[in-house]
C-alpha atoms as a PDB file:
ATOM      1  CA  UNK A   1     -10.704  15.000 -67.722  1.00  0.00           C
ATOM      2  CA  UNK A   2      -7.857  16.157 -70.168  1.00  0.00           C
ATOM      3  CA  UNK A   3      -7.297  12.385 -71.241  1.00  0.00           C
ATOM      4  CA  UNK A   4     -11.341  12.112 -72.108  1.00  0.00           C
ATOM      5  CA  UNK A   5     -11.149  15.371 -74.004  1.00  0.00           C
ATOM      6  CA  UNK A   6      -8.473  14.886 -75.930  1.00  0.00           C
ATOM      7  CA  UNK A   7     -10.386  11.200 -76.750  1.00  0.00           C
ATOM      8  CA  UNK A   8     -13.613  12.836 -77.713  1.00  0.00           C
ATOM      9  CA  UNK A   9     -11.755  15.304 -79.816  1.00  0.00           C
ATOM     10  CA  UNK A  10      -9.488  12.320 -81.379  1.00  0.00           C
ATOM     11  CA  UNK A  11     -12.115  10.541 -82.484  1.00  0.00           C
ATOM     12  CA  UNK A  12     -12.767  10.026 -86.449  1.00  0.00           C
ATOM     13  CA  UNK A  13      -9.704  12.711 -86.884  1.00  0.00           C
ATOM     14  CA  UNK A  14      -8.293  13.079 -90.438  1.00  0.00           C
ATOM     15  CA  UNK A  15      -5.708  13.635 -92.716  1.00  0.00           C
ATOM     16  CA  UNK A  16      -7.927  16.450 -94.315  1.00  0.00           C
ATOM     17  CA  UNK A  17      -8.621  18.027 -91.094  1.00  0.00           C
ATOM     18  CA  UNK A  18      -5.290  17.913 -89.746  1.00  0.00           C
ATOM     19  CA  UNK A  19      -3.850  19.514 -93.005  1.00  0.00           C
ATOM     20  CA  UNK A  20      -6.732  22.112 -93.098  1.00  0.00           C
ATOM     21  CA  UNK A  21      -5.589  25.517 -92.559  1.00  0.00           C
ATOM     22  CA  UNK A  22      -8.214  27.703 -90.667  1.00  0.00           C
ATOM     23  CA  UNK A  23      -6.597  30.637 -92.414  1.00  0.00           C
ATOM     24  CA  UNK A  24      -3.758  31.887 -94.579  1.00  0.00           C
ATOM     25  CA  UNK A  25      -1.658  32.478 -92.062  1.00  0.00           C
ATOM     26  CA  UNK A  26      -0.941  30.407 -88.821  1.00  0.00           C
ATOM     27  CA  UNK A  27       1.817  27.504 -87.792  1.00  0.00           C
ATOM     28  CA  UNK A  28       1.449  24.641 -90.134  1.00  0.00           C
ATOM     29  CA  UNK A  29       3.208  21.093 -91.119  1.00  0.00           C
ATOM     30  CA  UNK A  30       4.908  20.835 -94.142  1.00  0.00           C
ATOM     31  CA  UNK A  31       6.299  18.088 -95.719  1.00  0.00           C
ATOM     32  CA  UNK A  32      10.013  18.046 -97.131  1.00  0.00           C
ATOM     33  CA  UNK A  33      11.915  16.121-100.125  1.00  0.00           C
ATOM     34  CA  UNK A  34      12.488  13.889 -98.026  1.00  0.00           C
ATOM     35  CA  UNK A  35       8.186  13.101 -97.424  1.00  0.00           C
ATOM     36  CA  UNK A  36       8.697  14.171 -93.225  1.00  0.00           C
ATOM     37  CA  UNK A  37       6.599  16.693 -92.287  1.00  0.00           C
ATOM     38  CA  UNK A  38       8.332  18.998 -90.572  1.00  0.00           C
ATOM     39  CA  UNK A  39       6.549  21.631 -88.711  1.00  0.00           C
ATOM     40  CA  UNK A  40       6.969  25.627 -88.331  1.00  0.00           C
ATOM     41  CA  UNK A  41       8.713  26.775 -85.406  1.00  0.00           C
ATOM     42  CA  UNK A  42       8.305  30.819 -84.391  1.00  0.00           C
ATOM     43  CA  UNK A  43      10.093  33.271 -82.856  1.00  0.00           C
ATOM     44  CA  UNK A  44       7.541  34.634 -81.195  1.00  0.00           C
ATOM     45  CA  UNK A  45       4.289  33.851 -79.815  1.00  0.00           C
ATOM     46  CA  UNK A  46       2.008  36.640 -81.342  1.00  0.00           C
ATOM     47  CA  UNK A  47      -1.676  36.567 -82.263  1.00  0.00           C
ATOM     48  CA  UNK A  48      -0.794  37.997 -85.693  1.00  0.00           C
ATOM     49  CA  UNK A  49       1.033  34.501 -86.192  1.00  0.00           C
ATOM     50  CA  UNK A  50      -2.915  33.069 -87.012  1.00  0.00           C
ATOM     51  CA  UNK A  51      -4.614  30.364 -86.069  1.00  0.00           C
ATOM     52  CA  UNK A  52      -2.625  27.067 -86.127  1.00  0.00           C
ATOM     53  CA  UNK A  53      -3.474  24.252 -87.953  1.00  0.00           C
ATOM     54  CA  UNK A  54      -4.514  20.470 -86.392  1.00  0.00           C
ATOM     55  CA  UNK A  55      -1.681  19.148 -88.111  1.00  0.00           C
ATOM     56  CA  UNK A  56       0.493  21.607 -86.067  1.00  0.00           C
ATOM     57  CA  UNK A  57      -1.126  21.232 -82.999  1.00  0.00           C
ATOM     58  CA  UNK A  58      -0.795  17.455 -82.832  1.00  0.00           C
ATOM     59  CA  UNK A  59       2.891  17.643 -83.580  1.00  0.00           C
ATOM     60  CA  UNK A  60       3.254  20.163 -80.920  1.00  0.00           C
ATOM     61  CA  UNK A  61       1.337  17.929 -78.378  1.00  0.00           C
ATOM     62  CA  UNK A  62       3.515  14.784 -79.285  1.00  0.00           C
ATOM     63  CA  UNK A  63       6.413  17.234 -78.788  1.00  0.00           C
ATOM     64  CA  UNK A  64       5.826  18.470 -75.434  1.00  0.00           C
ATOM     65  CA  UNK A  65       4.425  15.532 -74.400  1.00  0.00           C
ATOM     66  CA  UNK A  66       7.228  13.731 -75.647  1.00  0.00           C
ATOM     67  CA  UNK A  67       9.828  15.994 -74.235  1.00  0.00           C
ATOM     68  CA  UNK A  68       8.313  16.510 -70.748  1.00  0.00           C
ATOM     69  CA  UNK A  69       8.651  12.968 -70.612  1.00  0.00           C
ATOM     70  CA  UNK A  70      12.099  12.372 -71.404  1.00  0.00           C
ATOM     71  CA  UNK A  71      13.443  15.725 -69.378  1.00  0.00           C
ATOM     72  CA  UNK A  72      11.583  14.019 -66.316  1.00  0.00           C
ATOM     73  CA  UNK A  73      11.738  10.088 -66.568  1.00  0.00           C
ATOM     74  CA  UNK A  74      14.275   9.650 -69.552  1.00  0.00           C
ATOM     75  CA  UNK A  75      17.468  10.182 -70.892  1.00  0.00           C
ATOM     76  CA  UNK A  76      17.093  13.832 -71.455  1.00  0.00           C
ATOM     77  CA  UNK A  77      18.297  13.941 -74.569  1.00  0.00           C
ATOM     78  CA  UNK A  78      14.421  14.027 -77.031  1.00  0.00           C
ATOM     79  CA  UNK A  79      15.178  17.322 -79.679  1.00  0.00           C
ATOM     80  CA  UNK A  80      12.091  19.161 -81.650  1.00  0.00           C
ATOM     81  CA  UNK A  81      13.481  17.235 -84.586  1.00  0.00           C
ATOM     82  CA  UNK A  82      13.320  13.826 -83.051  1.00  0.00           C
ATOM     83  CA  UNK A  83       9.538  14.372 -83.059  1.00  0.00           C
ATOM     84  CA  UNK A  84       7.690  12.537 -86.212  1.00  0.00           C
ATOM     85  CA  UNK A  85       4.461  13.662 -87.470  1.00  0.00           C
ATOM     86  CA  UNK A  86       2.407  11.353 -89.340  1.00  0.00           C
ATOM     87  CA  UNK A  87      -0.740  12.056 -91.420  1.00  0.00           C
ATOM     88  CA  UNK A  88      -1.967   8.740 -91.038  1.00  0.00           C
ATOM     89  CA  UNK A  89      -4.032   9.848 -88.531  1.00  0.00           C
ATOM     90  CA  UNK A  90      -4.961   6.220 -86.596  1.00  0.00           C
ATOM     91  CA  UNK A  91      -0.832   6.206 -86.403  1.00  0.00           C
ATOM     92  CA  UNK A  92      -1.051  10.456 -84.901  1.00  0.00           C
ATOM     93  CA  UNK A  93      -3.708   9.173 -82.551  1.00  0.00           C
ATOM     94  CA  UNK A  94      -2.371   6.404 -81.145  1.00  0.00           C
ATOM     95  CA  UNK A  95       1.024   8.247 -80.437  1.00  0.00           C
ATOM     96  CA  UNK A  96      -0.809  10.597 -78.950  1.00  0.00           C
ATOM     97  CA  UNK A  97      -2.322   8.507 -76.514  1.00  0.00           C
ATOM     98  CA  UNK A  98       0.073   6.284 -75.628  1.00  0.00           C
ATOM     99  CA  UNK A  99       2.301   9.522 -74.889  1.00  0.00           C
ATOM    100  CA  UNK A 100      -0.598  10.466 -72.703  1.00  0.00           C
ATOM    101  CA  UNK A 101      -0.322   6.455 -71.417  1.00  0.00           C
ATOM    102  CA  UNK A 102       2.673   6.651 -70.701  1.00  0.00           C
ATOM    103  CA  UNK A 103       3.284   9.866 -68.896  1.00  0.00           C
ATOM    104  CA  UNK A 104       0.415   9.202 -66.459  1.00  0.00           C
ATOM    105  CA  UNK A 105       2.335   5.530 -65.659  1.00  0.00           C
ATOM    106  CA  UNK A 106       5.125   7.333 -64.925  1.00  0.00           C
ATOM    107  CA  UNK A 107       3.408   9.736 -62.577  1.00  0.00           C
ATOM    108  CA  UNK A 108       1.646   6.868 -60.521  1.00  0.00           C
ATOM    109  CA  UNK A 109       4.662   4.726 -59.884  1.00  0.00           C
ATOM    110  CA  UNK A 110       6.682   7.604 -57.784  1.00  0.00           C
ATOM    111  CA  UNK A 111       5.690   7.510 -54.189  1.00  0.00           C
ATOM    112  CA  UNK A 112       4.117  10.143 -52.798  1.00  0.00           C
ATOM    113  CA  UNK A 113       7.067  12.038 -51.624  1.00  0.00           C
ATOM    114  CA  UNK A 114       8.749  12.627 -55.085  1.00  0.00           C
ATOM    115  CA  UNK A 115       6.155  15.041 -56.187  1.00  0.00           C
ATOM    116  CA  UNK A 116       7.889  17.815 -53.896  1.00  0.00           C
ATOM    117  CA  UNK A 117      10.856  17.107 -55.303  1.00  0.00           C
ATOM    118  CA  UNK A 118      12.559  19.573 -57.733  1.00  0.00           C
ATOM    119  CA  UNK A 119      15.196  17.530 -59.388  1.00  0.00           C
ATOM    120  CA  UNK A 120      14.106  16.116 -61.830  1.00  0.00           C
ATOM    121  CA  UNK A 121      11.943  19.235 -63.400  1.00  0.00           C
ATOM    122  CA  UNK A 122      14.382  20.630 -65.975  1.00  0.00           C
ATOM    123  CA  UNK A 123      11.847  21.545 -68.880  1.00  0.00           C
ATOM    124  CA  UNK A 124      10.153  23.375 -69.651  1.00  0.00           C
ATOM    125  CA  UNK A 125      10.852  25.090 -66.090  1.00  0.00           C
ATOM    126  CA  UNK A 126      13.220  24.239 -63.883  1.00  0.00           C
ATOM    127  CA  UNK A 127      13.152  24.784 -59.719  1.00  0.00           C
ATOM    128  CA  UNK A 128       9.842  23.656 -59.782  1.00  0.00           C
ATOM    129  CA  UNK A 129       8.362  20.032 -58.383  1.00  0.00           C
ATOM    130  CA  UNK A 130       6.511  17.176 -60.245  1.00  0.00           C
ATOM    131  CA  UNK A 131       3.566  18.152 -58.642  1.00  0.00           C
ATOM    132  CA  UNK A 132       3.756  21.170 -60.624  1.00  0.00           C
ATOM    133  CA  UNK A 133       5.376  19.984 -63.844  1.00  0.00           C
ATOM    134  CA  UNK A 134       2.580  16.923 -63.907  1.00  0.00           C
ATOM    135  CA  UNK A 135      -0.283  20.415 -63.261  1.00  0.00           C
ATOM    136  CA  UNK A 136       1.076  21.904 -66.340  1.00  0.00           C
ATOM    137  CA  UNK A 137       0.941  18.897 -68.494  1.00  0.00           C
ATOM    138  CA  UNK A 138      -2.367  18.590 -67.362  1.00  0.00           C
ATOM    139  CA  UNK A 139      -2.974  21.999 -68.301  1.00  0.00           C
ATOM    140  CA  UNK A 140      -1.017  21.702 -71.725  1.00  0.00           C
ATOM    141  CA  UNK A 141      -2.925  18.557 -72.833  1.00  0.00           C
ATOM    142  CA  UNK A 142      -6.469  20.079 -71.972  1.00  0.00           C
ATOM    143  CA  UNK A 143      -5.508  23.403 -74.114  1.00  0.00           C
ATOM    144  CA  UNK A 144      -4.365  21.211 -77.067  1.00  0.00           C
ATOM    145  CA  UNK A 145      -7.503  18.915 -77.106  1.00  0.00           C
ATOM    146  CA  UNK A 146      -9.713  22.070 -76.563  1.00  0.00           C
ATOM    147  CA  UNK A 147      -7.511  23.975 -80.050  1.00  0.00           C
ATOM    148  CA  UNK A 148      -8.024  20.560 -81.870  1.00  0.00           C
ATOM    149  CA  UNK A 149     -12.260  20.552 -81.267  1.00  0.00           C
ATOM    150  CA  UNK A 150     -12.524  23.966 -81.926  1.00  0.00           C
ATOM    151  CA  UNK A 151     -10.818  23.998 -85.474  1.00  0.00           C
ATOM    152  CA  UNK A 152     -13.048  20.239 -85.641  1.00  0.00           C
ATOM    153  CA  UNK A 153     -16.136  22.135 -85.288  1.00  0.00           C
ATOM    154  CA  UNK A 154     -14.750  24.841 -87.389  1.00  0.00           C
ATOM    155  CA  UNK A 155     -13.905  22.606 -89.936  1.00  0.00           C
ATOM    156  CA  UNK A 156     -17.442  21.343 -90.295  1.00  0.00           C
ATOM    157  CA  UNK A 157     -19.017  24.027 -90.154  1.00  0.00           C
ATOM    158  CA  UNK A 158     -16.987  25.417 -92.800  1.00  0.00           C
ATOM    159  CA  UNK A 159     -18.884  26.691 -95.989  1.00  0.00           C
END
């Protein structure tokens, strides 16, 4: 259900969308001399912070879907600033989804036993199983596709 959401919401994205800021204040991408975007990172997680931007959201999801990943199939070793935000949009999508892809192919081919298992759950918890790592991802990835249609719907509706 989180997969289909985050499709619907996907769909037709764009760059002036994703750099659309719902108000003045609220996490953002930014892009540096360099042309990466690079995105803001608080301290705290506070509602006077604003509302975050698409851009920021979908740079968050390809980072915690990205790192969750790597903590519990990979090397371990995936920083914030190994994650690459793109505004070409069929690019953002598409690394979206295949993080999505491959996260869920990872989850079917471990037998049945290893979702009790706690040792490979190191981020962004640790003593916990798969079982629950794979029920916060889920949870994660519906949140994020839920954030991205409601600033979608904002966006068009905007005056």
């Amino acid at each position: 259900m989180a997969e289909r959401l985050l499709d619907y919401h996907l769909d037709g994205l764009t760059r002036a969308e994703c750099l659309w800021r719902p108000a003045e204040a609220g996490l953002h991408i930014h892009q540096d001399s360099g042309g990466r975007w690079k995105p803001d990172w608080p301290d705290r997680e506070t509602y006077d912070l604003g509302p975050p931007s698409i851009g920021w959201i979908t740079w968050h999801a390809l980072y915690w879907t990205g790192t969750a990943m790597d903590r519990a199939f990979g090397e371990g070793a995936l920083t914030q600033d190994d994650i690459d935000w793109t505004d070409d949009t069929t690019a953002l999508c598409a690394g979206l989804r295949q993080n999505v892809q491959a996260w869920l192919a990872a989850l079917e081919a471990e037998p049945e036993s290893a979702w009790q298992e706690t040792n490979r759950v190191h981020w962004p918890f640790a003593d916990k199983t798969l079982a629950d790592l794979a029920a916060w991802w889920n949870l994660e990835l519906m949140k994020a596709a839920a954030e991205i249609g409601q600033l979608r719907f904002l966006y068009a509706a905007r005056a």
